[in-house]
Protein backbone atom coordinates (compact mmCIF):
# COMPACT_ATOMS: atom_id res chain seq x y z
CA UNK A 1 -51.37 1.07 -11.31
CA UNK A 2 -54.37 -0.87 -9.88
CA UNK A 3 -54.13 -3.55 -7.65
CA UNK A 4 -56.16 -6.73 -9.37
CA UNK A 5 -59.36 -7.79 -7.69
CA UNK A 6 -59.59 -10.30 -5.10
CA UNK A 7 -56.08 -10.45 -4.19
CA UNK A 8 -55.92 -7.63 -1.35
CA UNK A 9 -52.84 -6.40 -2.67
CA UNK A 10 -51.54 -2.84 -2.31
CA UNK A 11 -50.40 -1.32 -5.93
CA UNK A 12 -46.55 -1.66 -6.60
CA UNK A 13 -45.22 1.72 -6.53
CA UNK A 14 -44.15 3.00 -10.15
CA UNK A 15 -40.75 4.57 -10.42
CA UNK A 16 -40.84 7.88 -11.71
CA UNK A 17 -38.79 8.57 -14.97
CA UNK A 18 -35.72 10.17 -14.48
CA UNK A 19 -35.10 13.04 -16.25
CA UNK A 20 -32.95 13.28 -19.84
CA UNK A 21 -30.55 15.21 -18.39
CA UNK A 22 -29.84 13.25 -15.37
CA UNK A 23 -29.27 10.05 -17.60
CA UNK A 24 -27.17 12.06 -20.05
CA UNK A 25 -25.09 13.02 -16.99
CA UNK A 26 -24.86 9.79 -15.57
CA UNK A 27 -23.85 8.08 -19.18
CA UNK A 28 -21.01 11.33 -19.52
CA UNK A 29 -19.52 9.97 -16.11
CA UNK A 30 -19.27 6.53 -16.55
CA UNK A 31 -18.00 7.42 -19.97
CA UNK A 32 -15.56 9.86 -18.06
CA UNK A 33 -14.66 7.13 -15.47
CA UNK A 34 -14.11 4.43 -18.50
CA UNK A 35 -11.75 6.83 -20.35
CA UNK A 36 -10.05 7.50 -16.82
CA UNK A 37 -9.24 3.98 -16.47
CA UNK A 38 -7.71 3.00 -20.11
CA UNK A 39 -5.76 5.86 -19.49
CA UNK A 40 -4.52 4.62 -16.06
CA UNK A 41 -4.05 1.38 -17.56
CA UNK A 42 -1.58 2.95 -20.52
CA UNK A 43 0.17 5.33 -17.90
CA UNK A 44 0.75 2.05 -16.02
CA UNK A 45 2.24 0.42 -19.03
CA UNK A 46 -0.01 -2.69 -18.20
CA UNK A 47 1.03 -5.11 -21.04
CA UNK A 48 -0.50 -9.09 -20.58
CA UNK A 49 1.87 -10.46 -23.06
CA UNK A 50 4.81 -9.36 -21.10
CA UNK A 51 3.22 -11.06 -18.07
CA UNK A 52 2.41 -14.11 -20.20
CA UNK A 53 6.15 -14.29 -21.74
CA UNK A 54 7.60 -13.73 -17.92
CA UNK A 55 5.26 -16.63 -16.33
CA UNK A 56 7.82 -19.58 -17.60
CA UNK A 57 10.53 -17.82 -16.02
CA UNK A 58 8.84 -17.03 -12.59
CA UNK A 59 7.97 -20.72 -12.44
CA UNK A 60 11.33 -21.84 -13.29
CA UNK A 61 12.15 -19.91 -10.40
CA UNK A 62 9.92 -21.23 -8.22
CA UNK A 63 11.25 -24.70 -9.54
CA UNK A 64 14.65 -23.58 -7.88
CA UNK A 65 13.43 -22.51 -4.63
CA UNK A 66 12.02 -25.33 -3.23
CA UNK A 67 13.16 -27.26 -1.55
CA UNK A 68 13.43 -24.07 1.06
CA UNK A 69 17.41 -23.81 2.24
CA UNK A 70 18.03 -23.91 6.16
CA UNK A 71 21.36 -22.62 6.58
CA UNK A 72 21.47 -19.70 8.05
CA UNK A 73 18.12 -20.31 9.66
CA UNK A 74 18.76 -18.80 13.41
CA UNK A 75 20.47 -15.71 11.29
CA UNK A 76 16.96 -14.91 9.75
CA UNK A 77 15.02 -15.71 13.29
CA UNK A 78 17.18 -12.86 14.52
CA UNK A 79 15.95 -10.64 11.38
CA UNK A 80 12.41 -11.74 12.27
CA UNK A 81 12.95 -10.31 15.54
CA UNK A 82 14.34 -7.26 14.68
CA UNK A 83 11.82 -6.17 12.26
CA UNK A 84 9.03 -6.97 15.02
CA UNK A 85 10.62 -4.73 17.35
CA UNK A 86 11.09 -2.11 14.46
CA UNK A 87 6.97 -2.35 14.24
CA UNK A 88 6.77 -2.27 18.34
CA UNK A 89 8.87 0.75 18.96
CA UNK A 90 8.43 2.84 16.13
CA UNK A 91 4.17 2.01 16.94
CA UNK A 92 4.91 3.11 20.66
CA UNK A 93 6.67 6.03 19.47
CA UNK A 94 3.73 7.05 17.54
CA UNK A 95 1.03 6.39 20.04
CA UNK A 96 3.14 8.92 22.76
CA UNK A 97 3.18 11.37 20.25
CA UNK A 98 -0.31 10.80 18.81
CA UNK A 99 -1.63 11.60 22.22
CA UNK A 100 -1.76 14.80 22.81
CA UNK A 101 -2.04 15.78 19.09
CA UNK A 102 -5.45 13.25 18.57
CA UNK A 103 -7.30 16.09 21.44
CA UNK A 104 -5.97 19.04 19.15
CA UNK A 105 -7.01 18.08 16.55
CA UNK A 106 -10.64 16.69 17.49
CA UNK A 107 -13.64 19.21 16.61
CA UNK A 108 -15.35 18.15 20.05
CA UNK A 109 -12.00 19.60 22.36
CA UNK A 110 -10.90 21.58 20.02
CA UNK A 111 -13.29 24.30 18.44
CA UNK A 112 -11.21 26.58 17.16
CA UNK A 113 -10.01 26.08 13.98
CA UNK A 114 -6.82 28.31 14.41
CA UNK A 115 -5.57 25.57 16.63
CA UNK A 116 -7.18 22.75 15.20
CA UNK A 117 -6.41 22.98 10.98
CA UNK A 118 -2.98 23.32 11.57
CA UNK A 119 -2.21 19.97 13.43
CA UNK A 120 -4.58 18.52 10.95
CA UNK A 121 -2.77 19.57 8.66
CA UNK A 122 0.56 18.56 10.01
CA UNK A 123 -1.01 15.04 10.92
CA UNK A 124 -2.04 14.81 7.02
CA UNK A 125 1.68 15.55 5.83
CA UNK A 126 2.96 12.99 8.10
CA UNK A 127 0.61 10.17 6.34
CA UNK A 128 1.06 11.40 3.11
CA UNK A 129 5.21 10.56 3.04
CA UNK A 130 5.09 6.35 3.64
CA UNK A 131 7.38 4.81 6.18
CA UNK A 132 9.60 3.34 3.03
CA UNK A 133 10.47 7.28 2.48
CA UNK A 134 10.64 8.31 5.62
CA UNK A 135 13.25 5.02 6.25
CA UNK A 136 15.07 5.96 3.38
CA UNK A 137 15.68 9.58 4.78
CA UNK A 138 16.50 8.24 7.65
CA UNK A 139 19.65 5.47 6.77
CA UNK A 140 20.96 8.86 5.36
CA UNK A 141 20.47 11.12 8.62
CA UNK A 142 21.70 8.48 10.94
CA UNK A 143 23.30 5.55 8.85
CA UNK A 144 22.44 2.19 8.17
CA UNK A 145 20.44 0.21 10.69
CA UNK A 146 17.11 -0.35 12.39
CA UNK A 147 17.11 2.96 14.00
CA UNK A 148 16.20 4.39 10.55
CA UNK A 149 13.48 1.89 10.01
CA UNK A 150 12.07 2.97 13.77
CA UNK A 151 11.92 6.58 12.91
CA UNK A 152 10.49 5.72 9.55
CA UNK A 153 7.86 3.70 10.95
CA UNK A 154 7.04 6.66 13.87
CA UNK A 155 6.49 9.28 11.93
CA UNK A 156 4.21 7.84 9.22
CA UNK A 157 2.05 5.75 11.93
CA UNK A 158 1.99 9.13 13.87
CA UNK A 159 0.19 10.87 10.99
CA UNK A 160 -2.20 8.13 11.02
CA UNK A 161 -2.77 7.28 14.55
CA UNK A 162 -3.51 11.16 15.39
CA UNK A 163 -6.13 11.39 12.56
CA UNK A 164 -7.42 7.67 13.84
CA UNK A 165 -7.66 8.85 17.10
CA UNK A 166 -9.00 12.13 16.67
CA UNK A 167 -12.07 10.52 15.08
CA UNK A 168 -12.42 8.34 17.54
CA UNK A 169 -12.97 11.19 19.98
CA UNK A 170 -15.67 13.12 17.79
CA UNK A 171 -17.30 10.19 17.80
CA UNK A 172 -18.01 10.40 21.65
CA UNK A 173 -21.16 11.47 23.18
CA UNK A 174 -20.50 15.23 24.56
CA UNK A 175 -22.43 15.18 27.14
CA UNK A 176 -19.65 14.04 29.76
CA UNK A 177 -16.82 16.21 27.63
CA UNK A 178 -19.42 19.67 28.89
CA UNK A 179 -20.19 18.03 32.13
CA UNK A 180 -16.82 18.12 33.57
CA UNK A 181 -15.82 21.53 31.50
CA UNK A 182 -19.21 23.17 33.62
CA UNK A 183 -17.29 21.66 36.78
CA UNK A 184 -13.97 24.18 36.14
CA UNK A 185 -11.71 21.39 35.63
CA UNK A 186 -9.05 22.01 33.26
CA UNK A 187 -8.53 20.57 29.69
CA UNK A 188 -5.93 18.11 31.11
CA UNK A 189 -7.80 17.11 33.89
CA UNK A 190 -10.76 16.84 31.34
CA UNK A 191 -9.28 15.09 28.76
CA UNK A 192 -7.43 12.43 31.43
CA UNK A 193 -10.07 11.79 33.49
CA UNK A 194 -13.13 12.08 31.05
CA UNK A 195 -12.40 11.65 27.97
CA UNK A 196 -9.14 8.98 28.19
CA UNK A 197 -11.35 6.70 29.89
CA UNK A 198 -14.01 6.54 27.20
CA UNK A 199 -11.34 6.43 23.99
CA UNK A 200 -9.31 4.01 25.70
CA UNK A 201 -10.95 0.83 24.29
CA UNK A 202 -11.47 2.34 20.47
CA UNK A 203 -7.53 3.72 20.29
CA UNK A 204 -6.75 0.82 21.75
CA UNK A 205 -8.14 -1.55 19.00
CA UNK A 206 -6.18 1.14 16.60
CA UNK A 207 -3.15 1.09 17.92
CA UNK A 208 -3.03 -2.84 17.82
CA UNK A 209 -4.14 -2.44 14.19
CA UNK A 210 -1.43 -0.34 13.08
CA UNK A 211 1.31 -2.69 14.83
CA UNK A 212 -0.46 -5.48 13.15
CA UNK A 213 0.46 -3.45 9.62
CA UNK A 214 3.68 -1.81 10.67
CA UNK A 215 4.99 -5.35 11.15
CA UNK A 216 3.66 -5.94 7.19
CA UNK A 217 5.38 -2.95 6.47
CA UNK A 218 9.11 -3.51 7.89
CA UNK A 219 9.42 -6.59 6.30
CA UNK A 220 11.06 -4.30 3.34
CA UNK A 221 12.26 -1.52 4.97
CA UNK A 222 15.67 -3.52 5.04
CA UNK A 223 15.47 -2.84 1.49
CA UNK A 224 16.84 0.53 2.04
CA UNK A 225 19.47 -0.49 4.71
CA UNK A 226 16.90 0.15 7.63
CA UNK A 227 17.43 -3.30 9.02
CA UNK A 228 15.10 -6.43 9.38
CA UNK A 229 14.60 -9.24 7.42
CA UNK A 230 14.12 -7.43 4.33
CA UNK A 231 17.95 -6.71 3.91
CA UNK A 232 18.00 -10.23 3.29
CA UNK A 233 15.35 -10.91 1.44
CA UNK A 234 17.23 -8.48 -0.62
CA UNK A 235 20.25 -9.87 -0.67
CA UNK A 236 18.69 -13.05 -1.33
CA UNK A 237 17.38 -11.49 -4.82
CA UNK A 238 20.49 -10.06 -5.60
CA UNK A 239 22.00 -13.03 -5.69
CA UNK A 240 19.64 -15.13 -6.90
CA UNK A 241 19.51 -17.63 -3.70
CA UNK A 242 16.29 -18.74 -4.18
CA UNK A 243 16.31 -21.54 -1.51
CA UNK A 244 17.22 -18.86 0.89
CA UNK A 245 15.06 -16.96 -0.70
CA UNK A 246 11.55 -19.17 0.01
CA UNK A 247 12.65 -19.73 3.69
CA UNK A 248 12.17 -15.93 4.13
CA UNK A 249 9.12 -15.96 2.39
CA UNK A 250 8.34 -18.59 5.04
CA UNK A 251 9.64 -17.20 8.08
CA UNK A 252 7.92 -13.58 7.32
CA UNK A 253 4.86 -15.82 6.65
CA UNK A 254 4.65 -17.02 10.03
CA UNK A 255 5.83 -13.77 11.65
CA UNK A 256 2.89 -12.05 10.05
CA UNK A 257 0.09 -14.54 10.56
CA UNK A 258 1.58 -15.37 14.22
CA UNK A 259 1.13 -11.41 14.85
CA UNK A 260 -1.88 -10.93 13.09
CA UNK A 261 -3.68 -13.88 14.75
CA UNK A 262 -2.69 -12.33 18.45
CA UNK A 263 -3.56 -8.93 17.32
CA UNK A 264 -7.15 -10.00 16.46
CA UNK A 265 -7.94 -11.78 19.71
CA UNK A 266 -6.45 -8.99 21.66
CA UNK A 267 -8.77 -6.62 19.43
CA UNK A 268 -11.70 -8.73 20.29
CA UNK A 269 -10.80 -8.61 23.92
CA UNK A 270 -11.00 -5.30 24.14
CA UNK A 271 -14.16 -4.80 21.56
């Protein structure tokens, strides 16, 4: 293409073609990806008329629940406060036992793979099984109570925080990791000394982040009998107490944004 007298312009660049075969390929995925879908929409059992033919009821519902009931109101502040320590211990217990894990099972302090795939691996298993399960296991090991929601929440957010923090620690520059290895200093006088200081601000800004959801997340694990205010915002269904009912829906509300809000400006402290 030519640019056109007079106007001092450099030619546009023309796209080349792309080949048949890439465009077949490309119109096979989507086709592939399209088919994917409907059938993840069927295996759901995704059905608008249902939804459509429910709507009156979940407004009549609604209709019921307001206004919000108040008895009982210091009872649920008590549940609020248990499932925010749930979320504060079982994130603490996951952040003593991400620790030492995180350095295992970074490329950058850990080069061998012998060492290192395993506790990926075991870090991956731990994610893979959500608090909910790992609560439910739990109110059967030890009974009924927030205990089992703690350990529930520890073990998943330990999974998480060790892969979290692991990549936080590739991530570093290695030139002060080999710096203090050339000076004979051991890996725990490395790793405390050298590399803490560094990771400090980014697992930091994790670990606030996973409190912020682990707080989401106990909400329900009174649903199994782990403790919280989701026991009774379950009871509250089962009975159909929908005044009580919306004042939950309140008080987590708060609780959450409350939480979040603090979480974020403590995040951007430390950015």
């Amino acid at each position: 293409m030519q640019a056109r007298p007079g106007t001092g312009l450099a030619p546009a660049p023309v796209r080349p073609a792309r080949p048949l075969p890439q465009r077949v390929l490309r119109w096979l995925l989507a086709a592939v990806a399209v088919a994917g879908f409907i059938g993840c929409l069927r295996l759901a059992d995704v059905d608008p008329v249902e939804l459509a033919e429910g709507l009156p009821t979940m407004a009549g519902w609604i209709g019921q629940a307001f206004p919000p009931s108040t008895e009982g109101l210091s009872t649920l502040l008590v549940r609020a406060a248990e499932t925010v320590a749930i979320a504060v211990v079982g994130t603490a217990f996951a952040v003593v036992l991400a620790l030492p894990l995180c350095v295992l099972a970074a490329r950058t302090t850990t080069p061998s793979g012998w060492v290192r795939l395993p506790v990926r691996l075991f870090l991956n298993g731990l994610r893979g099984v959500d608090a909910f399960v790992f609560a439910l296991l739990f109110v059967a090991a030890v009974g009924l109570g927030p205990f089992a929601g703690v350990l529930g929440i520890a073990l998943h957010t330990w999974g998480s925080m060790g892969k979290l923090f692991s990549e936080s620690i590739e991530a570093l520059p290695g030139g002060p990791l080999e710096a203090a290895e050339l000076t004979g200093a051991s890996r725990l006088k490395t790793s405390s000394y050298t590399l803490l200081p560094d990771v400090l601000p980014s697992i930091s800004s994790i670990g606030l982040y996973l409190l912020e959801f682990n707080i989401r997340a106990s909400t329900v694990l009174g649903v199994v009998g782990a403790g919280g205010i989701g026991q009774e915002l379950k009871n509250s269904v089962d009975l159909l107490a929908f005044p009580r009912l919306a004042t939950i829906l309140i008080v987590i509300l708060v609780m959450v944004t409350a939480v979040d809000q603090l979480s974020a400006r403590l995040r951007k402290a430390l950015a």
